[in-house]
Protein backbone atom coordinates (compact mmCIF):
# COMPACT_ATOMS: atom_id res chain seq x y z
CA UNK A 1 116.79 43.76 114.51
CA UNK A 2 119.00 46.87 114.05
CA UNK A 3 121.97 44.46 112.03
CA UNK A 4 118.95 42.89 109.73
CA UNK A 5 117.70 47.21 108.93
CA UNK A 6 121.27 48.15 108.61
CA UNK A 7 121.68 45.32 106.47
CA UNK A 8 118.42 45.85 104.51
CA UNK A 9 118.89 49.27 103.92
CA UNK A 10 122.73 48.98 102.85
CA UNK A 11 121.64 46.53 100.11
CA UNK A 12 118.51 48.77 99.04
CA UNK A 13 118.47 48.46 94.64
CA UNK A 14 115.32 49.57 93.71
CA UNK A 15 114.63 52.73 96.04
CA UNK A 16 117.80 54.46 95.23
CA UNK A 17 116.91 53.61 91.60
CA UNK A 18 113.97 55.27 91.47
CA UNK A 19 114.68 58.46 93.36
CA UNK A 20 118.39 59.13 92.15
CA UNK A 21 119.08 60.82 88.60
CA UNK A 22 122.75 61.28 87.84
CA UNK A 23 124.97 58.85 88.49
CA UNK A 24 127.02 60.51 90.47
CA UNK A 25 125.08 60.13 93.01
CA UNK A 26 124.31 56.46 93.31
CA UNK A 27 124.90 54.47 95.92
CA UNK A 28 126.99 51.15 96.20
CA UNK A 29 124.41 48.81 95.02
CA UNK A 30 123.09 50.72 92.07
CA UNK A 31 127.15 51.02 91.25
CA UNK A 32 127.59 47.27 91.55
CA UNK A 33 124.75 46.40 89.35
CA UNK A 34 126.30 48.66 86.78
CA UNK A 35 129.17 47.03 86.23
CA UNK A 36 127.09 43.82 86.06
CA UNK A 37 125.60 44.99 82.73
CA UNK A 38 128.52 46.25 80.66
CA UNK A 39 130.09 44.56 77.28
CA UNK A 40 133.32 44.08 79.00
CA UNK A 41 133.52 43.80 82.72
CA UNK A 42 136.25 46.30 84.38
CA UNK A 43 137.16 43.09 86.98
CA UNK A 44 139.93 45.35 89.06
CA UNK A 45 136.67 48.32 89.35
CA UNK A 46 134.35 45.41 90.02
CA UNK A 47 136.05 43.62 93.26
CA UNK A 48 137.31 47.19 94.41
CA UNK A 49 133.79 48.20 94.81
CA UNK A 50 132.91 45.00 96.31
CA UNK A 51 135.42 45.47 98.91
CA UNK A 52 133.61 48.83 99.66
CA UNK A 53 130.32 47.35 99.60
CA UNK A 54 131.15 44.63 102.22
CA UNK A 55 132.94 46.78 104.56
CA UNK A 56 129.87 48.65 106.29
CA UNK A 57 128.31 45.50 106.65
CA UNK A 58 130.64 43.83 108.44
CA UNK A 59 132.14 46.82 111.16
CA UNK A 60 128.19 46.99 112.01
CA UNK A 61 128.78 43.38 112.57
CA UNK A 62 131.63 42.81 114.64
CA UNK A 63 130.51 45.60 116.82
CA UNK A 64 126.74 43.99 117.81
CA UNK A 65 128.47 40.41 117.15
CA UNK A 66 128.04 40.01 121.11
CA UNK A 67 124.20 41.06 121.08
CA UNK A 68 123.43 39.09 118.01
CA UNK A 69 124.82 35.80 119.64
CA UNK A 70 122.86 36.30 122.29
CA UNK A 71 119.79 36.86 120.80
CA UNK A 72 119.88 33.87 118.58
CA UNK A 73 121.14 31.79 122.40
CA UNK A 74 117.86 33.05 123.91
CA UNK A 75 115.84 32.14 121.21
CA UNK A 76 117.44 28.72 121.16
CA UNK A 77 117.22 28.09 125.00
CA UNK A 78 113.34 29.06 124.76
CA UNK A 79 112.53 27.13 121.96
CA UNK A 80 114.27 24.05 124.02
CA UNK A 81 111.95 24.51 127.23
């Protein structure tokens, strides 16, 4: 449950939207979608910031990989009985 909120949260567009004014303060996903809508797309700015955007993501990943494999093996040995 805590990957999926981490998860969630990291990939939040339309909250940050809302409450954030400048620029400067955006987050990763408002930063991304930017790029998305320009004339010309900046490809070397583009896949930098992806990099940066997957990375949180994933470390939250590979340190609960062990609880969320066995989560999803106790939900498949109860659904078997």
């Amino acid at each position: 449950m805590a990957i999926m909120t981490f998860t969630v949260t990291c990939n939040d567009y339309l909250n940050p939207l809302v409450y954030l004014y400048t620029d400067s303060k955006w987050t990763l996903s408002l930063d991304m979608a930017s790029f998305a809508g320009a004339a010309t797309t900046p490809w070397n700015q583009y896949m930098a910031t992806n990099i940066l955007y997957m990375l949180p993501p994933l470390v939250v990943f590979f340190f609960a990989q062990r609880y969320f494999v066995q989560g999803l093996s106790a939900l498949n040995t109860s659904a078997s009985k």
